[in-house]
Protein backbone atom coordinates (compact mmCIF):
# COMPACT_ATOMS: atom_id res chain seq x y z
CA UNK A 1 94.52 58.07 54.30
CA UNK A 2 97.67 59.89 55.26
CA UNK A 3 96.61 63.50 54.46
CA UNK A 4 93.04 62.63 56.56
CA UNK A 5 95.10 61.75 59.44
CA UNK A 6 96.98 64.64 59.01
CA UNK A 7 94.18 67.00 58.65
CA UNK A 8 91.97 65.59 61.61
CA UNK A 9 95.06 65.48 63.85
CA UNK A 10 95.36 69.94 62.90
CA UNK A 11 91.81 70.09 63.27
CA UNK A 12 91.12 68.71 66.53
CA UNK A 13 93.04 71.29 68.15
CA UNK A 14 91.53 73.83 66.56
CA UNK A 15 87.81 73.10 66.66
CA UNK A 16 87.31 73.16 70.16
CA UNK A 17 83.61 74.23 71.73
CA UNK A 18 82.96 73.97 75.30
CA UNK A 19 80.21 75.07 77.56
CA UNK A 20 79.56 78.62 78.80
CA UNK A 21 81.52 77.55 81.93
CA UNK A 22 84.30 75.97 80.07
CA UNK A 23 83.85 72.79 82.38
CA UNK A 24 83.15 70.28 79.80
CA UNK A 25 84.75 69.86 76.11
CA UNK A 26 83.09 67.92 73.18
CA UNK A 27 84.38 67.51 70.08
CA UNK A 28 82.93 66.34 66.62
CA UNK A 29 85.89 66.86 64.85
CA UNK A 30 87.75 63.55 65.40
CA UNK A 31 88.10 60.28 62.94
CA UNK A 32 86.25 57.14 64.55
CA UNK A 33 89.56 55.60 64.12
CA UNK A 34 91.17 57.76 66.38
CA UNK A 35 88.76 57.65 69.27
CA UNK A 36 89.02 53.98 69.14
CA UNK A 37 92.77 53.81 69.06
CA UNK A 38 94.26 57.04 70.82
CA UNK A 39 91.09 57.82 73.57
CA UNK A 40 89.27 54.52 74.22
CA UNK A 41 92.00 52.04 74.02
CA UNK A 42 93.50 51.46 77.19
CA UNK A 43 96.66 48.23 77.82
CA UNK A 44 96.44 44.47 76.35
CA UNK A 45 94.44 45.28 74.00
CA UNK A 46 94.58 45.84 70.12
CA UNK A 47 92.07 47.29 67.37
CA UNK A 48 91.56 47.37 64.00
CA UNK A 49 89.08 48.00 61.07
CA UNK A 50 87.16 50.58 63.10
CA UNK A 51 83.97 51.99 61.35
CA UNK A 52 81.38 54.19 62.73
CA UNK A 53 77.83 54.64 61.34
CA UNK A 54 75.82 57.60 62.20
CA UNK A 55 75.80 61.06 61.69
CA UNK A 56 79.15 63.41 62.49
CA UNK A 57 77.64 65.29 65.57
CA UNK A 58 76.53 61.96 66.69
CA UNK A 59 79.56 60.75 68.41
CA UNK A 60 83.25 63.08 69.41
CA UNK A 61 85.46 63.90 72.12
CA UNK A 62 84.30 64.24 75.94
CA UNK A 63 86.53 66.00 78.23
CA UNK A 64 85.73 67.30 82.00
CA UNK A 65 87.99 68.26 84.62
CA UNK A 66 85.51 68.19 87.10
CA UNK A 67 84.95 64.29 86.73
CA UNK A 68 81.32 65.13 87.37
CA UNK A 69 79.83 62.00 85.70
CA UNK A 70 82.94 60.05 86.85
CA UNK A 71 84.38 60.05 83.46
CA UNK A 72 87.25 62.79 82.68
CA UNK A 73 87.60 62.28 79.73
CA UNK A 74 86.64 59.30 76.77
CA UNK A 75 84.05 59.11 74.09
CA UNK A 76 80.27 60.24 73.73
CA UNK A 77 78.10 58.59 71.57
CA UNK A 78 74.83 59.91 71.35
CA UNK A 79 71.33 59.54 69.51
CA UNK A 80 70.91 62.99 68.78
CA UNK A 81 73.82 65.92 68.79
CA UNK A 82 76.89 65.63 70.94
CA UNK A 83 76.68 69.57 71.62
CA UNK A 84 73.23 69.04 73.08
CA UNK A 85 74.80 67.44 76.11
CA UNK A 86 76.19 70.69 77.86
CA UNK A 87 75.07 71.94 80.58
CA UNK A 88 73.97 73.67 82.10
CA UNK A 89 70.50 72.14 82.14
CA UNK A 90 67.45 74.52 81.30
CA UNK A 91 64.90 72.46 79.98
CA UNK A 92 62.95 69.04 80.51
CA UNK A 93 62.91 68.18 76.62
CA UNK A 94 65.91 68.85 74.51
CA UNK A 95 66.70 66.80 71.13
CA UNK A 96 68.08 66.91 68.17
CA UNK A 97 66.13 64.82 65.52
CA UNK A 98 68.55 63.27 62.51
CA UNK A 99 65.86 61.96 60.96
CA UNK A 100 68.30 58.48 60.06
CA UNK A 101 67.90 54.53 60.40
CA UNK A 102 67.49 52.87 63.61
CA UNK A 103 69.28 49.18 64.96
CA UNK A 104 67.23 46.03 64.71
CA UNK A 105 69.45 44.55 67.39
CA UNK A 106 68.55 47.80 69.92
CA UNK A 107 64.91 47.11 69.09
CA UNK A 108 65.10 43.43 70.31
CA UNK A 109 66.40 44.67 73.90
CA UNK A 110 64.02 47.75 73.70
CA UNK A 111 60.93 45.74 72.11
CA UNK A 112 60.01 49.18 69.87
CA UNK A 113 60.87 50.98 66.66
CA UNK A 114 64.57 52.60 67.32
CA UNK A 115 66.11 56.20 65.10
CA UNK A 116 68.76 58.14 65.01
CA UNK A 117 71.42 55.19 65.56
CA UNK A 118 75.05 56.10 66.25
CA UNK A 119 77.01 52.48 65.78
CA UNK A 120 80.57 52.72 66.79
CA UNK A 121 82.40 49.05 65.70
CA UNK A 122 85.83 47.42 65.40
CA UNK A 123 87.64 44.09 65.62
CA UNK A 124 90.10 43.43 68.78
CA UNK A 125 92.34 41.03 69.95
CA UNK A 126 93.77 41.12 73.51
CA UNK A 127 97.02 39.88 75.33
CA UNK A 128 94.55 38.39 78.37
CA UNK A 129 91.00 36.12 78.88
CA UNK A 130 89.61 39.15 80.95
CA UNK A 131 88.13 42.20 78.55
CA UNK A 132 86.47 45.24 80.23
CA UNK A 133 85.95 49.08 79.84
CA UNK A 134 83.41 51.87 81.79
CA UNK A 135 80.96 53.30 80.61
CA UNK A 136 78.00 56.10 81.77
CA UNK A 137 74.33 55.81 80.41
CA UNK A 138 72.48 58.97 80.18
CA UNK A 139 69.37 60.44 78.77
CA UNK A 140 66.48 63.26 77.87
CA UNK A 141 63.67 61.08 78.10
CA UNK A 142 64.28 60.81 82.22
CA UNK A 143 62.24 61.74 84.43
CA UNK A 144 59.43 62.18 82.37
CA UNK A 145 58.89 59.06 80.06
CA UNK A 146 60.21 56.15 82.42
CA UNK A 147 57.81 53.76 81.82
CA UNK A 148 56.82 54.59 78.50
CA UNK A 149 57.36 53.62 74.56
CA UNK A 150 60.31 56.31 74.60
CA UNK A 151 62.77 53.65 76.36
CA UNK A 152 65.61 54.61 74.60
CA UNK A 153 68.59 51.62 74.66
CA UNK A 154 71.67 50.81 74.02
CA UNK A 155 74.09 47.91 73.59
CA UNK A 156 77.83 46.48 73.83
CA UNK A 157 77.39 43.39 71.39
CA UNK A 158 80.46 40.93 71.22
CA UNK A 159 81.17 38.17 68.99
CA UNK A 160 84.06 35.67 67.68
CA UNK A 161 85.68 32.65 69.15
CA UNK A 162 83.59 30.67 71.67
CA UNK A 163 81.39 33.80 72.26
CA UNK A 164 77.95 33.62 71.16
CA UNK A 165 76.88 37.11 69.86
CA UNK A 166 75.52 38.64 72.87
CA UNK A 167 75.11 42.12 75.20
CA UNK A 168 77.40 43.04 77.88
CA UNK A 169 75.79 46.49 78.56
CA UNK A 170 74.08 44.94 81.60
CA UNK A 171 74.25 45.63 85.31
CA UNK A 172 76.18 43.96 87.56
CA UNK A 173 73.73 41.15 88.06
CA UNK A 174 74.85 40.30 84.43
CA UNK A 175 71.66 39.87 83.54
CA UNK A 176 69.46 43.13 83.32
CA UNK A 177 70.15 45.84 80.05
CA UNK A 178 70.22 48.84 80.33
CA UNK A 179 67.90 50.96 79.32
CA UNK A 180 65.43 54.09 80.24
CA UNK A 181 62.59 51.94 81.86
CA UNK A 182 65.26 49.47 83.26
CA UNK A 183 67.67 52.15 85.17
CA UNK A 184 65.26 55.32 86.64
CA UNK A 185 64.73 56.54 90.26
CA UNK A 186 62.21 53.60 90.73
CA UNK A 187 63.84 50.20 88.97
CA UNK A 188 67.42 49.71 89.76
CA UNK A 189 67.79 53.30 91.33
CA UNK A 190 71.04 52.53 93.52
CA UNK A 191 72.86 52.72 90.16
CA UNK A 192 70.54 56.31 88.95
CA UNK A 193 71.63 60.23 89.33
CA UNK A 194 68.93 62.27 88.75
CA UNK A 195 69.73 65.29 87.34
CA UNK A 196 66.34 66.76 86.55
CA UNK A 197 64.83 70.37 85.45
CA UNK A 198 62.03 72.01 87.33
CA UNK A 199 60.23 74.55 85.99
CA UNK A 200 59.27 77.65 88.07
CA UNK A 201 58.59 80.35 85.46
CA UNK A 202 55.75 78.80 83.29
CA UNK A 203 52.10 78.73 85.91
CA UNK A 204 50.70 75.76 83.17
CA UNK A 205 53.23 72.97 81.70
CA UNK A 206 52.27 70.09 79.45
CA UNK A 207 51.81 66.72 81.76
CA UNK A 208 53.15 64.30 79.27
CA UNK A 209 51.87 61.67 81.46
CA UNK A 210 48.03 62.87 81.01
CA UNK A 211 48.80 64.75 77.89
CA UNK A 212 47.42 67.93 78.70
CA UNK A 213 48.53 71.11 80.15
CA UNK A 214 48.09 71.47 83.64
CA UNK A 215 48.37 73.97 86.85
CA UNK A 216 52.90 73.75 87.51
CA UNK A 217 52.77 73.65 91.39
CA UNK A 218 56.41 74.58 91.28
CA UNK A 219 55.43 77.96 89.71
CA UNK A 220 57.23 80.88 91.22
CA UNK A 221 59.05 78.82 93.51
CA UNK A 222 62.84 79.51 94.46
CA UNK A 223 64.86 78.23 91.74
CA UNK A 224 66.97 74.89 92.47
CA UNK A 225 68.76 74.52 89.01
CA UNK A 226 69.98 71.13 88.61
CA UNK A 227 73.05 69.53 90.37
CA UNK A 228 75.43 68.71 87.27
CA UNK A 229 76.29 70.72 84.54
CA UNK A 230 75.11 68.46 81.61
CA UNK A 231 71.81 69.30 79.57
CA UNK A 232 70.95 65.26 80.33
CA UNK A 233 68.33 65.02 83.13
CA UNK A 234 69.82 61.74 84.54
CA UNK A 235 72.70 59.29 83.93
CA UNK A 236 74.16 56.32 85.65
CA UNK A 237 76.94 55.64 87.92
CA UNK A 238 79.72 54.21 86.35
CA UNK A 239 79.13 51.36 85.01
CA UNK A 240 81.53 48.11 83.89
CA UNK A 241 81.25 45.59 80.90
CA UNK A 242 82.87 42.47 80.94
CA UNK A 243 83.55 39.25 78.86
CA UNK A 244 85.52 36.34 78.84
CA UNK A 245 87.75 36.03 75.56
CA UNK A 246 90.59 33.55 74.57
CA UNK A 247 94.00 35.74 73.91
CA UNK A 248 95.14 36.56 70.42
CA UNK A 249 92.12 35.52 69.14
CA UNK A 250 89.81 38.26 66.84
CA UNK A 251 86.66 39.42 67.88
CA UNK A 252 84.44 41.84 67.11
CA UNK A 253 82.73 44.45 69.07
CA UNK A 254 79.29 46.36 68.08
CA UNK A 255 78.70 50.11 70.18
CA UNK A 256 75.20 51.13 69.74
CA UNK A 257 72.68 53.32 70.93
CA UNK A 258 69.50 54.94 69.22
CA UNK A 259 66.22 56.66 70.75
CA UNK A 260 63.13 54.13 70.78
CA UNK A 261 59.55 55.59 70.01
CA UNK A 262 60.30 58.47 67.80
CA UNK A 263 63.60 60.43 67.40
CA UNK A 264 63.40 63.72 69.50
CA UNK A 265 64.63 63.35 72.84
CA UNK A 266 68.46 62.79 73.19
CA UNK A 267 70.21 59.59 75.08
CA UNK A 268 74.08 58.89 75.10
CA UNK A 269 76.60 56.79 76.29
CA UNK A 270 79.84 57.71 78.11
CA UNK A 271 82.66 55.58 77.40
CA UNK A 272 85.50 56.17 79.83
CA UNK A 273 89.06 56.72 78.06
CA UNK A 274 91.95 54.11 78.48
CA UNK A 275 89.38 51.43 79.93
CA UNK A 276 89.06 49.40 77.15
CA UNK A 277 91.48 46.86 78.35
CA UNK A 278 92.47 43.03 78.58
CA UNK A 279 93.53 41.69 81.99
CA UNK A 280 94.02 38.05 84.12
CA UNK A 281 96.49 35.26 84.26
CA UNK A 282 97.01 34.57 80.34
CA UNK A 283 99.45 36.65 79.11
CA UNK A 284 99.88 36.12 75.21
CA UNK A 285 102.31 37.31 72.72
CA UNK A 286 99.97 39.19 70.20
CA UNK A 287 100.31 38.54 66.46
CA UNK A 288 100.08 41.52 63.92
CA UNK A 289 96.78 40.99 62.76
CA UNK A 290 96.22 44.25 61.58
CA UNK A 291 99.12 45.75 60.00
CA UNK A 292 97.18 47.49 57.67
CA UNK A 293 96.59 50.38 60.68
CA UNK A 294 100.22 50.02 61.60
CA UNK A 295 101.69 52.88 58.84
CA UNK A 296 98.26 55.18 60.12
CA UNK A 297 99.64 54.12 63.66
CA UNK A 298 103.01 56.07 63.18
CA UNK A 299 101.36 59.06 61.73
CA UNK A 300 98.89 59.78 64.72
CA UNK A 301 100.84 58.90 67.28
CA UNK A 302 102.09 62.95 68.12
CA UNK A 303 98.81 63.42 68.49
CA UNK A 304 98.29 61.05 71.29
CA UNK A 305 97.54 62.32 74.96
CA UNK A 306 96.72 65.27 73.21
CA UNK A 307 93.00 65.96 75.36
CA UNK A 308 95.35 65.97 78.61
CA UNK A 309 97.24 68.75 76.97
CA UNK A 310 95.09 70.76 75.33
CA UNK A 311 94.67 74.87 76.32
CA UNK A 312 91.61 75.65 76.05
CA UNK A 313 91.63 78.78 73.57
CA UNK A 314 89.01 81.79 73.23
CA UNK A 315 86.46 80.73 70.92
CA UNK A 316 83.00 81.59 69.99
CA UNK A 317 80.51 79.89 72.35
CA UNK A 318 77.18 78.64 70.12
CA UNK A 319 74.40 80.80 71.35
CA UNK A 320 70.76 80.03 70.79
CA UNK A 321 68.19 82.21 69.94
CA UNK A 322 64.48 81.74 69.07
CA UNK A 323 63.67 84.47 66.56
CA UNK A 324 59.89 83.76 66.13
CA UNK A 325 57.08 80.90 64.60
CA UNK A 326 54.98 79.94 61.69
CA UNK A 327 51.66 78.50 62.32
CA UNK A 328 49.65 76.22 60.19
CA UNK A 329 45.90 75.08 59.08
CA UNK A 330 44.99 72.12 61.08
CA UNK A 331 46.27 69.02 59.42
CA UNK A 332 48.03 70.42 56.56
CA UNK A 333 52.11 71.41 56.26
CA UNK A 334 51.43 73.74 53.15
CA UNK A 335 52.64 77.10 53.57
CA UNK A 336 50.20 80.07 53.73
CA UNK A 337 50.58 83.63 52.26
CA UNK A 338 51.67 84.49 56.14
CA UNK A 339 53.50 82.04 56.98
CA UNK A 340 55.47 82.65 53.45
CA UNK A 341 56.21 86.48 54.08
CA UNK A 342 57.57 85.35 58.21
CA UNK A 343 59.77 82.94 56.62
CA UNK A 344 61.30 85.69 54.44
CA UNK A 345 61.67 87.88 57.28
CA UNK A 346 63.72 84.71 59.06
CA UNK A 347 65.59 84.84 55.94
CA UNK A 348 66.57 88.62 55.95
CA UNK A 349 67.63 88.30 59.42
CA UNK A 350 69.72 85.21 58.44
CA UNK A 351 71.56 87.99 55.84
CA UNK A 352 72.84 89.80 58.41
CA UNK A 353 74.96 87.30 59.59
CA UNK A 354 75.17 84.54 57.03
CA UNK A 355 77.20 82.09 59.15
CA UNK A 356 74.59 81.60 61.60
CA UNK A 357 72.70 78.22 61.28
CA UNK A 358 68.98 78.09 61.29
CA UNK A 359 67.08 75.49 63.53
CA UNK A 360 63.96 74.46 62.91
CA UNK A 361 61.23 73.21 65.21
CA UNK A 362 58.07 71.53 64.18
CA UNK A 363 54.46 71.16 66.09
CA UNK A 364 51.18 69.35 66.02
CA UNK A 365 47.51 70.13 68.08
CA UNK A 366 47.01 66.96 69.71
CA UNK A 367 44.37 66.17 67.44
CA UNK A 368 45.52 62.57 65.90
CA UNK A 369 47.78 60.02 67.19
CA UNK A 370 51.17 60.13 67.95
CA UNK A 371 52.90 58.49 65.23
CA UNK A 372 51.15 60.79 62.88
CA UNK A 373 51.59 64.15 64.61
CA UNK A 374 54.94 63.30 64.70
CA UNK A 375 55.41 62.57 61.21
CA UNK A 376 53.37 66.11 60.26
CA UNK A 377 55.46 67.97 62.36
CA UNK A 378 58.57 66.84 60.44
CA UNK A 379 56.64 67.76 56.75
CA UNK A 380 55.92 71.13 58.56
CA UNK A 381 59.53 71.61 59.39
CA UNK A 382 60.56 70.04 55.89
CA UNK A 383 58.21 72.62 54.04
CA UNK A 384 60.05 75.63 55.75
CA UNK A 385 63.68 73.93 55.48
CA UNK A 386 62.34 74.13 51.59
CA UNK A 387 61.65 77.98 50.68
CA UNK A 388 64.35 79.10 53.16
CA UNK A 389 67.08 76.59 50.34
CA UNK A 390 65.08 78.34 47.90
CA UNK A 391 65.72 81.81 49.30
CA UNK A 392 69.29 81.03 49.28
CA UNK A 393 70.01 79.81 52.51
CA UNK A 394 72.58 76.67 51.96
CA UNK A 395 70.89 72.98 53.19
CA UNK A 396 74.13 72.52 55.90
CA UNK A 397 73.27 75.20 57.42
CA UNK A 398 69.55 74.75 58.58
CA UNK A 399 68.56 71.93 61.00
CA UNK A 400 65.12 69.96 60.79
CA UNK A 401 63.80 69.01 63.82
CA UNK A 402 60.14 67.93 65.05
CA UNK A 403 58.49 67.29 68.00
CA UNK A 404 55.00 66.11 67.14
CA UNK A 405 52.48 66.99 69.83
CA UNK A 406 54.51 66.96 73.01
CA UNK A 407 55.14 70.96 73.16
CA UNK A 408 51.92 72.86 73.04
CA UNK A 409 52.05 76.43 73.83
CA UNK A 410 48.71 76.57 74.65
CA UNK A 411 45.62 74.09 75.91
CA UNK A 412 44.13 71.49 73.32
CA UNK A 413 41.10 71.65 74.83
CA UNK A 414 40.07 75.26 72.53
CA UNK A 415 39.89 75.83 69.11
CA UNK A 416 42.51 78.90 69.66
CA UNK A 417 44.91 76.80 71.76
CA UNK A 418 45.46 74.02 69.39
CA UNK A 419 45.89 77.08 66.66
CA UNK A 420 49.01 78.03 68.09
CA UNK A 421 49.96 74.58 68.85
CA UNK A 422 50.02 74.03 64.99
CA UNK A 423 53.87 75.75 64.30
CA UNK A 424 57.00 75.75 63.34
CA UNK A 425 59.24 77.60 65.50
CA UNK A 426 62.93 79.13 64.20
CA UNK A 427 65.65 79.43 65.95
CA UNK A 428 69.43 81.20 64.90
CA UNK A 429 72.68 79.41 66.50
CA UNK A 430 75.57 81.51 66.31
C-alpha cells in the first residue's frame, strides 16, 4: 500500500496528456482512492473504503482553466475512454468500446441493456444533516439518438441510516433522472448546452434516424466548428445532488454511469472538485471510523493541491491516424487471403515505430438487425486484433472497437455499397 501511494503520487506528475490546445488536462494515472480523498472531497465530510470498478481509462483527473463546462477541475468518469473527451470536437460519433459488464441498477432508470460501466464507490460520514456535491452530465449519443434505445444513464445511489437506497442524480424538481432522452434540446432543455458537430465536407451522411445515407444540406457550407472544446456534443449545466443524512453516521455512496443500447458512443460525468461536502445546523464531532486510511492519509498528503500547481510540461500529444481497411464477405468475420496480406502490411508499418498503439474499427452492411451487426462487427475486429498478436504485436497495445452498422461508407441500397460497408478499419495512435 505504501510503495503504490508512493508510486501514483511520482506518476501523476509525470503522465500528463492534454489537448492540442493545452486547455484541458485528463489524467488516467491516479488511484480511485486519491480522487475520492485529495480531488472530490471537499469540508465536513469523511471517506473511506473507496473502490472503483471499471476499466483504467475509464475514470482520471479533469483539469480546465477555462471553466468551460463550469467545472475547473474534479473527476471524469466515463463509459468509454477519458482521452476521448478532448476537444476539439470533429466528429458526430466518437467511442471507445471496452467491451465490459454493464449496472443492473443503471438499467432500471434507463429501462435497456447497459456496457461499459465505470462504478466509482465509498463509505462517508459527515460532520452535518446536509450532503451535496456538482456534477456535469455529458454525452456522444446527443444530438443524434435523443429519443432512442441509446439513452445512456447514470446514477448517484445512497444508502445507510434512515435512507432508503435511492438516486440523487435528478434535476432540481427532485424527481426526474438524468439521462440522454430526459436532458436534450427538447425535454428539460433550460438545463442542456449543445455542443454539436456539423458536417460540411461529406455531400451524403448516414441519417441514423432513417438509417440510410442521405443528401448533407450543410455540404460545403462555411464551417461553424463547435462552441466548446470537448469532443462531447452536449453536456449539462451544472448540476447539484443532495440528501438528507444524520451526522457521524456511515453511509454509502454508489457513482455510476454506463452506455445503454450497445457500447460505442461515449457518455461521462463531471464531478466538480472540493464539492463533496456536509453542511446545516448539526455540527458533530466525527469519530475515527476509518483509521485504516489514516497511515495512507499521511503519505499522500504532499501530494494534495497538487492539479492547482501543476506546470504543464512538453509532452507528446496522441495523434490519430487512419492507415487503411479490411473488408469482408457478407456475414462472415473470417479473414481472406487479402485481407490477411493488408493486415501484414498494418503490421510492418507498426515496426517502424513499435510504441504506437493500433486501433481497431469494426463494420456491418445493414443487412440484419442491430444487435447482430453489432456483435459481427466486434468478431470482425476480434479476428484482426488476432493475427496482428500473432504477428507479434503485444495485446495492450491494440484497441478493439466496433460499431455495427451505424458508419457506412457507402449506400446499402447496392450490392457494391454494402461491400465496402463490410470492414474493419485501422488506425495508429502515437
Amino acid at each position: 500500500m505504501v510503495n503504490s501511494l508512493k508510486r501514483y503520487c511520482i506518476l501523476s506528475l509525470l503522465l500528463i496528456h492534454f489537448s492540442a490546445n493545452g486547455q484541458v488536462v485528463v489524467d488516467t494515472s491516479f488511484t480511485a482512492e486519491y480522487l475520492v480523498e485529495k480531488v472530490l472531497l471537499g469540508p465536513g465530510v469523511k471517506v473511506g473504503n473507496v473502490k472503483f470498478t471499471g476499466e483504467k481509462h475509464a475514470i482520471s483527473t479533469y483539469l480546465d482553466h477555462t471553466n468551460q463546462l463550469g467545472i475547473s477541475k474534479g473527476i471524469l468518469l466515463t463509459s468509454g475512454n477519458a482521452y476521448y473527451a478532448l476537444g476539439p470536437n470533429k466528429s458526430p460519433r466518437t467511442g471507445w468500446a471496452s467491451s465490459a459488464f454493464g449496472d443492473e441498477e443503471l438499467e432500471a432508470i434507463a429501462r435497456g441493456k447497459t456496457w461499459d460501466a465505470a462504478v466509482l464507490e465509498f463509505d462517508f460520514v459527515t460532520v452535518s444533516e446536509n450532503l451535496s456535491f456538482r456534477f456535469v452530465f455529458a454525452s456522444e449519443e446527443y444530438l443524434e439518438y435523443v429519443g432512442s434505445k441509446f439513452n445512456d444513464v447514470f446514477g448517484f445511489f445512497i444508502s445507510g441510516e434512515n435512507v432508503k437506497r435511492e438516486n440523487i442524480a435528478r434535476l432540481p424538481d427532485g424527481k426526474t433522472p438524468i439521462t440522454v432522452n430526459t436532458v436534450n434540446n427538447e425535454l428539460n432543455s433550460q438545463y442542456y448546452i449543445d455542443n454539436a458537430y456539423v458536417n460540411t465536407t461529406d455531400p451524403f451522411i448516414w441519417d441514423v434516424r432513417n438509417r440510410e445515407v442521405v443528401t448533407n444540406l450543410n455540404y460545403l457550407k462555411e464551417e461553424v466548428p463547435p462552441k466548446y472544446d470537448t469532443q462531447f456534443d452536449g453536456f449539462t449545466t451544472v448540476l447539484e445532488a443532495r440528501a438528507k443524512v444524520i451526522p457521524n453516521k456511515v453511509y454509502h455512496i454508489k457513482m455510476a454511469i454506463a452506455d445503454v443500447g450497445d457500447g460505442i458512443l461515449d457518455s461521462g460525468v463531471f464531478l466538480d472538485a472540493g464539492s463533496f461536502q456536509s453542511s446545516g445546523e448539526i455540527i458533530a464531532n466525527l469519530d475515527d471510523h476509518f483509521k485504516e486510511n489514516r497511515q495512507a492519509d499521511k503519505l499522500a498528503k504532499r501530494a494534495a493541491n497538487k492539479l492547482d500547481e501543476i506546470k504543464l510540461p512538453d509532452v507528446h500529444i496522441p495523434k490519430r491516424h487512419r492507415i487503411g481497411q479490411i473488408e469482408f464477405d457478407f456475414d462472415k468475420y473470417h479473414l481472406t487471403p487479402l485481407a490477411a496480406s493488408n493486415i501484414v502490411r498494418v503490421y510492418n508499418q507498426w515496426k517502424d515505430t513499435k510504441k504506437a498503439r493500433i486501433e481497431l474499427i469494426g463494420h456491418t452492411d445493414s443487412h440484419g438487425s442491430h444487435e447482430y451487426n453489432e456483435s459481427l462487427s466486434h468478431r470482425r475486429s476480434e479476428s484482426v486484433a488476432q493475427m496482428l498478436i500473432e504477428l507479434g504485436v503485444p495485446k495492450n497495445l491494440i484497441a478493439v472497437n466496433f460499431m455495427g452498422e451505424t458508419s457506412p461508407l457507402k449506400s446499402n441500397e447496392t450490392d457494391e455499397g454494402r461491400a465496402r460497408n463490410r470492414r474493419v478499419e485501422f488506425y495508429l495512435i502515437y
